[in-house]
C-alpha atoms as a PDB file:
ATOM      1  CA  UNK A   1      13.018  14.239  -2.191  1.00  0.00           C
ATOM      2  CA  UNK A   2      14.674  11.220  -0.847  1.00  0.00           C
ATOM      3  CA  UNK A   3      13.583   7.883  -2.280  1.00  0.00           C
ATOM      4  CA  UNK A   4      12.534   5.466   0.607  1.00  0.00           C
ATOM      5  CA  UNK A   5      13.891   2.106   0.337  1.00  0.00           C
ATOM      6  CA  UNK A   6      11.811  -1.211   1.670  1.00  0.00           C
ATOM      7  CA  UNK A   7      11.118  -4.305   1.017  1.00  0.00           C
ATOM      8  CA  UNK A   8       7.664  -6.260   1.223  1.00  0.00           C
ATOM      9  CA  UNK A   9       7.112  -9.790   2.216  1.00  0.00           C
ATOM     10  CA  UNK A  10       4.698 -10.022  -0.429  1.00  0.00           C
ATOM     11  CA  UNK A  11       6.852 -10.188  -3.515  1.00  0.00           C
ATOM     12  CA  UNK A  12       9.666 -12.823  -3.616  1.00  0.00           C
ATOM     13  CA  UNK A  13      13.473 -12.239  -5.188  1.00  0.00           C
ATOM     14  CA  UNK A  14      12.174 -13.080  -8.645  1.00  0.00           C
ATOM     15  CA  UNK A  15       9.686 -10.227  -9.037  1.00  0.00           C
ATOM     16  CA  UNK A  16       6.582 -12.352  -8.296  1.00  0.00           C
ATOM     17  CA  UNK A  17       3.907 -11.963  -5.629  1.00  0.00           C
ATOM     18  CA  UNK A  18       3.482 -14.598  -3.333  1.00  0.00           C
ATOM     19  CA  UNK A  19       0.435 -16.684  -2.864  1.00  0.00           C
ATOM     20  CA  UNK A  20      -0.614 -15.668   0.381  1.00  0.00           C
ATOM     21  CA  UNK A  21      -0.507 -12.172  -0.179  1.00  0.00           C
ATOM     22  CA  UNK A  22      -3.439 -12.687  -3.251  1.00  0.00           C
ATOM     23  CA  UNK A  23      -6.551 -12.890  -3.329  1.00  0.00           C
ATOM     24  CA  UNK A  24      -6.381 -16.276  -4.618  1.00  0.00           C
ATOM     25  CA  UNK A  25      -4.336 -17.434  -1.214  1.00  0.00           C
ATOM     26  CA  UNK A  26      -4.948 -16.058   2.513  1.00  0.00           C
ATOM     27  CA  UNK A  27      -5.043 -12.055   0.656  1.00  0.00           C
ATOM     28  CA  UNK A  28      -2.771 -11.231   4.064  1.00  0.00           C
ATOM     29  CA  UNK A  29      -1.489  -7.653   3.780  1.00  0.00           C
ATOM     30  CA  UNK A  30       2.470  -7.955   3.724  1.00  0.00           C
ATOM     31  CA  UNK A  31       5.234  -7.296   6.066  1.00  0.00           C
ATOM     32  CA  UNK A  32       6.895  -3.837   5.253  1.00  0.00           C
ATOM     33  CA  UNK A  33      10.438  -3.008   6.106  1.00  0.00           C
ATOM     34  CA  UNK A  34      11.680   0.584   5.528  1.00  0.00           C
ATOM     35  CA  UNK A  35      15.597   1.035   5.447  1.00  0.00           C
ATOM     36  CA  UNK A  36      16.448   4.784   5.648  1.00  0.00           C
ATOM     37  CA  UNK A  37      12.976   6.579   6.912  1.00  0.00           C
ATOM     38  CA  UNK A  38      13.591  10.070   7.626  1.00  0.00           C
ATOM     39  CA  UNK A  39      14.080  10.803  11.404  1.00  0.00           C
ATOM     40  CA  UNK A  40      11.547  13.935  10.411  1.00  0.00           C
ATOM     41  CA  UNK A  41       8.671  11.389   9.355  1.00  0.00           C
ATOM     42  CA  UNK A  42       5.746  11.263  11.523  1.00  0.00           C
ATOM     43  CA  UNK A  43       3.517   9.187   9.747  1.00  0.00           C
ATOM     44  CA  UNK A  44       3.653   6.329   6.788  1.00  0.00           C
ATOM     45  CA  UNK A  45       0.796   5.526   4.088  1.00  0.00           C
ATOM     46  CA  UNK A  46       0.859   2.997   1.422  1.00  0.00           C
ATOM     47  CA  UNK A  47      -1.183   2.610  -1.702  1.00  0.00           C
ATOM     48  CA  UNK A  48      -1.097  -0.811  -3.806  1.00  0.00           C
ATOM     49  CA  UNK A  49      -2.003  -0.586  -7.664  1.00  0.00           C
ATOM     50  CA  UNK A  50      -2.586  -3.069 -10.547  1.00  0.00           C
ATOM     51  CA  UNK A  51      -0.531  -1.095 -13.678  1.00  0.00           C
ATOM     52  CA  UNK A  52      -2.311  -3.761 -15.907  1.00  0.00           C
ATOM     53  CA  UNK A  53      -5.753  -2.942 -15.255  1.00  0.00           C
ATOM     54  CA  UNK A  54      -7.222  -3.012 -19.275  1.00  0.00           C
ATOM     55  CA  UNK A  55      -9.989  -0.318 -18.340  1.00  0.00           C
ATOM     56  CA  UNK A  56      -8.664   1.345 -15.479  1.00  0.00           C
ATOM     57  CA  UNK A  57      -5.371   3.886 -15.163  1.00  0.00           C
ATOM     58  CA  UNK A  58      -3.289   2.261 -12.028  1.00  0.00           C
ATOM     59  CA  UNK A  59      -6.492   0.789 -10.445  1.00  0.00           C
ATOM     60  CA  UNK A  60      -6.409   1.329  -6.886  1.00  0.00           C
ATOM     61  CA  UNK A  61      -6.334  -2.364  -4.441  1.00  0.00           C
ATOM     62  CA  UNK A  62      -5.076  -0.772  -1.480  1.00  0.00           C
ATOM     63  CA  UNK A  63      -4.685   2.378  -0.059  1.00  0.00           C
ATOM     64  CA  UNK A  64      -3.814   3.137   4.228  1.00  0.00           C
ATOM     65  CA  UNK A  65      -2.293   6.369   5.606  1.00  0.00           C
ATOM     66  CA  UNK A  66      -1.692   7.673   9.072  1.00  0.00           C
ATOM     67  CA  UNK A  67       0.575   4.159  10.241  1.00  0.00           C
ATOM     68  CA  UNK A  68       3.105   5.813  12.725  1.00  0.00           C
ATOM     69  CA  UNK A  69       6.176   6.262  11.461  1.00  0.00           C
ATOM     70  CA  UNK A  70       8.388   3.038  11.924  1.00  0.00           C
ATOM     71  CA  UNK A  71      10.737   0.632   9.936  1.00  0.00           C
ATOM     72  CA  UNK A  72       8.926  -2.182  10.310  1.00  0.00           C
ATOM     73  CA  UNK A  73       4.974  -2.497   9.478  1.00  0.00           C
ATOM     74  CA  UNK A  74       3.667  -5.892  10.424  1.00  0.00           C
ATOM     75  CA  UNK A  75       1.652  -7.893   8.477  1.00  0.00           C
ATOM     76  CA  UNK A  76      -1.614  -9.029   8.237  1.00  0.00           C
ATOM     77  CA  UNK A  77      -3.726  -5.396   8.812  1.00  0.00           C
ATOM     78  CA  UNK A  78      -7.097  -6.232   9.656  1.00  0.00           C
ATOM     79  CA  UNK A  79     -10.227  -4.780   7.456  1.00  0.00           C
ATOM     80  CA  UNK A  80     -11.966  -1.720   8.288  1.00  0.00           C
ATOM     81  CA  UNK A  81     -12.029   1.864   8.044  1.00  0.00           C
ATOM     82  CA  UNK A  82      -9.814   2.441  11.117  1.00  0.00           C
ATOM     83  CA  UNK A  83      -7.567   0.070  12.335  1.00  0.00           C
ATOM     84  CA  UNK A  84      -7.082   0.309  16.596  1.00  0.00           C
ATOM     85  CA  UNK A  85      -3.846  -1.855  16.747  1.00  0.00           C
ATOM     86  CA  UNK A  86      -1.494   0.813  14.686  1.00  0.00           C
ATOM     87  CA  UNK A  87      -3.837   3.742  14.687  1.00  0.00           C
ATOM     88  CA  UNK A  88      -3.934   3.852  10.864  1.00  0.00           C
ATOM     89  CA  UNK A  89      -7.087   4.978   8.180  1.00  0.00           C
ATOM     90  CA  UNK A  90      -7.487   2.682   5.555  1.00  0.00           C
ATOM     91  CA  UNK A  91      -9.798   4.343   2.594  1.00  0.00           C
ATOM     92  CA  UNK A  92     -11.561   3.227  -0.140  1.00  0.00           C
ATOM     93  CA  UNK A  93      -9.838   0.766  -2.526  1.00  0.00           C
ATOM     94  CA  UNK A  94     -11.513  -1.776  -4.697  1.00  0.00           C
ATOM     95  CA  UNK A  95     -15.034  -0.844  -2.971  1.00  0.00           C
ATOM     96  CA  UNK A  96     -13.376  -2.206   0.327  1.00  0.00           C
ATOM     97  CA  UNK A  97     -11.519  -0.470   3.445  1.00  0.00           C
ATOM     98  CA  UNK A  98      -8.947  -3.239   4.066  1.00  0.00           C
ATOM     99  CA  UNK A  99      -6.050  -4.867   1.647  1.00  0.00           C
ATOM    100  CA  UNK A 100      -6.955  -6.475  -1.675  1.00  0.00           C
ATOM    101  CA  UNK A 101      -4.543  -8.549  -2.963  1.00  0.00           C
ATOM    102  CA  UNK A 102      -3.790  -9.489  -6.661  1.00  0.00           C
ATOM    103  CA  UNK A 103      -6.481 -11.139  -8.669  1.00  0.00           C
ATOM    104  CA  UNK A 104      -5.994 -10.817 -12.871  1.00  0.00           C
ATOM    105  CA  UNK A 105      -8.091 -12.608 -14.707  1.00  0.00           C
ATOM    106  CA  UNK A 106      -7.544 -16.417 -15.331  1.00  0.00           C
ATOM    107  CA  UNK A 107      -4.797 -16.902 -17.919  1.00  0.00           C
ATOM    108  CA  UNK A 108      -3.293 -13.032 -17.288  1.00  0.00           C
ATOM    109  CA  UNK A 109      -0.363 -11.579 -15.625  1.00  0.00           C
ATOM    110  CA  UNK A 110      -0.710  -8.043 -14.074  1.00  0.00           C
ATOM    111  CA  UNK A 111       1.989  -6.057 -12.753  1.00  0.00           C
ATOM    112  CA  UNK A 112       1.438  -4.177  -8.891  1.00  0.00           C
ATOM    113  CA  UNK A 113       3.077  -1.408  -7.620  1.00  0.00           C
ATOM    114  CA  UNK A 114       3.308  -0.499  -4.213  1.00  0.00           C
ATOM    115  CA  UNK A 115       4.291   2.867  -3.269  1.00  0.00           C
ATOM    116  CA  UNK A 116       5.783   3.696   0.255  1.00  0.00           C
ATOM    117  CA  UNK A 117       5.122   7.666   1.515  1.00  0.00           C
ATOM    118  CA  UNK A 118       7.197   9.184   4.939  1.00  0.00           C
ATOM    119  CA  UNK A 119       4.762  11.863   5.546  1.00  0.00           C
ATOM    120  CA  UNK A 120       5.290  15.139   8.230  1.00  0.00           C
ATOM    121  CA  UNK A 121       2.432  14.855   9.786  1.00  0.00           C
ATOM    122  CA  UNK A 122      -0.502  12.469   9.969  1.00  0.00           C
ATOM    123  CA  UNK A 123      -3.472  13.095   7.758  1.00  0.00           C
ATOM    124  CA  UNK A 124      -6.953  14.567   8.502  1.00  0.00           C
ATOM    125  CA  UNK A 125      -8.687  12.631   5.971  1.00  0.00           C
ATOM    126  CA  UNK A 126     -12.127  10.747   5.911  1.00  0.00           C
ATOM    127  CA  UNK A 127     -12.517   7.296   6.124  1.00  0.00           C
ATOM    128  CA  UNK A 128     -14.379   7.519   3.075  1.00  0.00           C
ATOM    129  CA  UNK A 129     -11.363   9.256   1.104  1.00  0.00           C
ATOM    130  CA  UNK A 130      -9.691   7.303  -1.819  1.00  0.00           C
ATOM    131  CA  UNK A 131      -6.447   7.310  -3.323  1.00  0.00           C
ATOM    132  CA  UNK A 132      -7.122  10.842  -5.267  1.00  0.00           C
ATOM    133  CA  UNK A 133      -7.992  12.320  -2.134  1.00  0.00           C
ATOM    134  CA  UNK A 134      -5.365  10.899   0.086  1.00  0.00           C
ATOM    135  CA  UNK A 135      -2.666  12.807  -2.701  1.00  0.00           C
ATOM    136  CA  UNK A 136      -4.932  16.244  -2.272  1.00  0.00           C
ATOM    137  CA  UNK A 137      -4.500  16.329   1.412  1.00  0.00           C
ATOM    138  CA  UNK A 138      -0.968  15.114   1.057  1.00  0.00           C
ATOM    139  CA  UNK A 139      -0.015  17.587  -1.135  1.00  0.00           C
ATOM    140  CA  UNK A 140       3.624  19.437   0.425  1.00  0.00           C
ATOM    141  CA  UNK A 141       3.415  17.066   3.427  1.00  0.00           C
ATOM    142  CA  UNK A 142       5.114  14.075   1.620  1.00  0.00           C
ATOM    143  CA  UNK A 143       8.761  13.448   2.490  1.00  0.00           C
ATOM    144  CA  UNK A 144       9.641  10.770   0.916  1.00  0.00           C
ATOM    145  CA  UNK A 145       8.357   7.472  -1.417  1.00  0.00           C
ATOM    146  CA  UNK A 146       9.441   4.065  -2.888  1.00  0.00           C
ATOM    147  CA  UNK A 147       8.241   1.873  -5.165  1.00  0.00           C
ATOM    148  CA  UNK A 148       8.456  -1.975  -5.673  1.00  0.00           C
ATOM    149  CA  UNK A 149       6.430  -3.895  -8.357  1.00  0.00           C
ATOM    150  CA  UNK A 150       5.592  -7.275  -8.327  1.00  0.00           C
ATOM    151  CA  UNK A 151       3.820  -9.496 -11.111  1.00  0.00           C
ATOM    152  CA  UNK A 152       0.982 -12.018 -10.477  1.00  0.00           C
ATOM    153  CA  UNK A 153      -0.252 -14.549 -12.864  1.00  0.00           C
ATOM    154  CA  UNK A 154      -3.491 -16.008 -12.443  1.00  0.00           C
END
């Protein structure tokens, strides 16, 4: 598999998230900007997770699939289950359907990863699905993925 390479808006040259991108600033979903998507990608989906979580494995903040396949994915996705403007699914993350930015606990630094996926083909999936589900039904259909983290300190 080829690794996709991007780079978010959210997290700044020194490994840090920025404040508008957390739950403690705007919690804006960031800017995306793929560099070498496969021509044979027909669909993107992106999953955010907090690696620091004490209770929870990689707990899920964010997790949207079925955004067309393009380099650049703007900013600031709107909450719900389906989202009109890009045609994307956005299922269940943090008990939400829309982008949850960092939040640790006061005094705490967590690391986030986000993880890029080229898909072949665009998901049939419930709204309702979560991040388990989304990997079930993209099982074989996954092209390619990246990963950035970013740290947050509260």
């Amino acid at each position: 598999m080829n690794k996709l390479l991007f780079t978010c808006s959210a997290i700044g040259s020194d490994h840090r998230f920025k404040l508008l991108n957390t739950k403690l600033g705007q919690n804006e979903s960031p800017e995306f900007i793929l560099k070498n998507l496969d021509p044979h990608a027909k669909s993107i989906a992106i999953i955010l997770e907090d690696l620091s979580h004490p209770l929870i494995h990689n707990f899920t903040h964010w997790v949207i699939w079925n955004i067309p396949a393009t380099t650049i994915i703007a900013g600031k996705i709107p909450a719900g289950k389906r989202v009109a403007n890009i045609k994307a699914v956005q299922g269940r993350a943090y008990g939400w359907h829309q982008y949850a930015g960092p939040k640790p606990p006061r005094g705490q630094k967590h690391d986030y990863r986000f993880t890029v996926y080229s898909l072949a083909e665009y998901l049939d999936l419930s709204t309702s699905a979560n991040k388990h589900q989304f990997f079930k039904a993209s099982q074989g259909k996954i092209i390619q993925a990246g990963q950035l983290t970013g740290s947050f300190k509260r």
